[in-house]
C-alpha atoms as a PDB file:
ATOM      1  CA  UNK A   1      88.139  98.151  90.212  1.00  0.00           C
ATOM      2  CA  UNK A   2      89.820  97.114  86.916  1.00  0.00           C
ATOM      3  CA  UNK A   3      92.925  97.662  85.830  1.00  0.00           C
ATOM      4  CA  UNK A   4      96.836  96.416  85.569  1.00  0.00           C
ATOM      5  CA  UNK A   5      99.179  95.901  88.749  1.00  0.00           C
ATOM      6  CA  UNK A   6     102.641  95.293  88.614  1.00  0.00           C
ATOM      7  CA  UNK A   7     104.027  92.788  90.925  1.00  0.00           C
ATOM      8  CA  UNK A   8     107.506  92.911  92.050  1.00  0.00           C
ATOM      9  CA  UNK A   9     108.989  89.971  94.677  1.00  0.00           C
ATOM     10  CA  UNK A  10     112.661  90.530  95.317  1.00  0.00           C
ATOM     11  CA  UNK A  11     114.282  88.323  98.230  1.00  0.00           C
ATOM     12  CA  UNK A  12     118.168  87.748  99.632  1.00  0.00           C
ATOM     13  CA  UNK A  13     119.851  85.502  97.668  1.00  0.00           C
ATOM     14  CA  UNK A  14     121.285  82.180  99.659  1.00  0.00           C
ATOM     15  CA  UNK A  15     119.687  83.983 102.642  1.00  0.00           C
ATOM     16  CA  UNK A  16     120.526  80.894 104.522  1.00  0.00           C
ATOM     17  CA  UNK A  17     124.337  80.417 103.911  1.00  0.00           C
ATOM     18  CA  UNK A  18     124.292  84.553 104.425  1.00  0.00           C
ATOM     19  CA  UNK A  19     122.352  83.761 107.876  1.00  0.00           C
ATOM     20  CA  UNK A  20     124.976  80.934 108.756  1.00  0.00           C
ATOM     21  CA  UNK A  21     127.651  82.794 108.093  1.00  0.00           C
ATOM     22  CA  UNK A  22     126.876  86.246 109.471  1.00  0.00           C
ATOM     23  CA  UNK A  23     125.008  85.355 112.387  1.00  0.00           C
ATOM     24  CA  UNK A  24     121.257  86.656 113.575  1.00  0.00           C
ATOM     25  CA  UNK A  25     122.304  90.195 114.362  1.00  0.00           C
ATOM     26  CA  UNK A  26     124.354  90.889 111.147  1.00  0.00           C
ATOM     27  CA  UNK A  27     121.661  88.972 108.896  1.00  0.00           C
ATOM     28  CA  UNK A  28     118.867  91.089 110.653  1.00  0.00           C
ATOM     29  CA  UNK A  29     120.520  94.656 109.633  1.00  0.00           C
ATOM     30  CA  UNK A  30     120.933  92.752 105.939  1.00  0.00           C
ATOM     31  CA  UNK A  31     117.576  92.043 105.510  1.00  0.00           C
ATOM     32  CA  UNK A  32     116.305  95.456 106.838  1.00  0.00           C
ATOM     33  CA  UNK A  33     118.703  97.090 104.289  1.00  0.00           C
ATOM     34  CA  UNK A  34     117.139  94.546 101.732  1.00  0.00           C
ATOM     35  CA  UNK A  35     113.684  96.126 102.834  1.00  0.00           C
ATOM     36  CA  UNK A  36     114.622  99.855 102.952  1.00  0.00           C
ATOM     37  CA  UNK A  37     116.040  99.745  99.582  1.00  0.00           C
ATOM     38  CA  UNK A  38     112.948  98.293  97.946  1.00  0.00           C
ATOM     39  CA  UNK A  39     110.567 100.491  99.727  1.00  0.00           C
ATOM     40  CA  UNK A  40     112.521 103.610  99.060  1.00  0.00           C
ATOM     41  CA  UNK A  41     112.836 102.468  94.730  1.00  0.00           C
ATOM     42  CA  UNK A  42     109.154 101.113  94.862  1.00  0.00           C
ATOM     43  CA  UNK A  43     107.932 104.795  96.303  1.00  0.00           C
ATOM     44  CA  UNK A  44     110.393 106.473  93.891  1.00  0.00           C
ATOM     45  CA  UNK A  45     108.240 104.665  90.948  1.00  0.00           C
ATOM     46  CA  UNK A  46     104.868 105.004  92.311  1.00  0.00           C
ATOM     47  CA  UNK A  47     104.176 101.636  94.034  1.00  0.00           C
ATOM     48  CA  UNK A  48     104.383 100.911  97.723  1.00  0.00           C
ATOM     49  CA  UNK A  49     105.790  97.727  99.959  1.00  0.00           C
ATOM     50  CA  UNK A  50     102.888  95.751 100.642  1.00  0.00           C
ATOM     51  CA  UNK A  51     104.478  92.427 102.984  1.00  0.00           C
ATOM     52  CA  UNK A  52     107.538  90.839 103.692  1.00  0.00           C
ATOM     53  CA  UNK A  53     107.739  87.371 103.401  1.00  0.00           C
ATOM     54  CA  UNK A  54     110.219  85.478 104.765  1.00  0.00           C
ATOM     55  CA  UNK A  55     113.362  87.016 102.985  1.00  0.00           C
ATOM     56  CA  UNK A  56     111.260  88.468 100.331  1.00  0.00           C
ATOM     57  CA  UNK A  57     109.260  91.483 100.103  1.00  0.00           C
ATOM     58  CA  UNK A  58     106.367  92.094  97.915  1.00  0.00           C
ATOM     59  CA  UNK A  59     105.418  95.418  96.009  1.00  0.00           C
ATOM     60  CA  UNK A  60     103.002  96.406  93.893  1.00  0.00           C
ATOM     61  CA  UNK A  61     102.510  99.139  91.339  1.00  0.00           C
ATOM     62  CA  UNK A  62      99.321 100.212  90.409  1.00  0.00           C
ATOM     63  CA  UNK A  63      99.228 101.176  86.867  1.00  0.00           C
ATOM     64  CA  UNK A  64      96.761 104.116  86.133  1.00  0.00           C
ATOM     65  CA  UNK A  65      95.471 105.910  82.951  1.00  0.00           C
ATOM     66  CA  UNK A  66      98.648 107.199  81.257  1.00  0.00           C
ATOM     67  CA  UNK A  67     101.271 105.354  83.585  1.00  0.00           C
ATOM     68  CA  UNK A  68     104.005 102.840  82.161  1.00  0.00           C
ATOM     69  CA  UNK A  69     103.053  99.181  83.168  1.00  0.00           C
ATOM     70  CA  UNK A  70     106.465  98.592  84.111  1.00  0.00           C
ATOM     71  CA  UNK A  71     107.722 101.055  86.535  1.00  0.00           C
ATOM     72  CA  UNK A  72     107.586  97.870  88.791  1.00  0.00           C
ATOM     73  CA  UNK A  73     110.735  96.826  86.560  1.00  0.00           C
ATOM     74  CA  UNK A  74     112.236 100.155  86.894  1.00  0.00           C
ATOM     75  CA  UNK A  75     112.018 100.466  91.065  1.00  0.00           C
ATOM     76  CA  UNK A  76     113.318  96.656  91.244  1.00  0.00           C
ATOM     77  CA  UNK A  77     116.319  97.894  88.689  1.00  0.00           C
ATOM     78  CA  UNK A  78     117.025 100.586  90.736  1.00  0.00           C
ATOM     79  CA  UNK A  79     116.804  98.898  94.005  1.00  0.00           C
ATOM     80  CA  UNK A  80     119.322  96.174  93.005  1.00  0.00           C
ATOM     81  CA  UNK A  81     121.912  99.023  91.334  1.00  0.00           C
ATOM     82  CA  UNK A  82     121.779 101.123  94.633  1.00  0.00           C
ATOM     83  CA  UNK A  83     122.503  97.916  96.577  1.00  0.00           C
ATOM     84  CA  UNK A  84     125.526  96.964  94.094  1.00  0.00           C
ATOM     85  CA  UNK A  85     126.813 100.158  95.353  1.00  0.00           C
ATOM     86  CA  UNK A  86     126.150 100.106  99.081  1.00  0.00           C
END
């Protein structure tokens, strides 16, 4: 099947010094913010969630006949502003 896909990879920065200092529990409901975000922008703009890696989380963005290449850019943007905010 050809065509373009948009990769986004987003992760928690210093995940490690945010583990240390919050602990398992607290760094567990971080991280499954981290992923809820993400999935909710990347569905928003078309793409879907597609593995979680570590303390990153992949999504892709198929781009179809008459679709922006970048709406990849525009979940990840949104993501990270809504996160600012929470």
């Amino acid at each position: 099947m050809a065509g373009t896909t948009t990769v986004v990879f987003t992760d928690v920065s210093e995940s490690s010094t945010v583990l240390a200092s919050v602990g398992d529990d607290a760094y567990a409901r971080i991280f499954a913010d981290h992923v809820s975000l993400l999935r909710t922008a990347a569905e928003r703009h078309g793409g879907r969630v597609t593995k979680q890696l570590g303390d990153g989380v992949l999504a892709v963005f198929r781009v179809r006949r008459g679709r922006r290449a970048d709406r990849g850019g525009d979940a990840a943007g949104g993501g990270a502003r809504r996160a600012d905010r929470e």
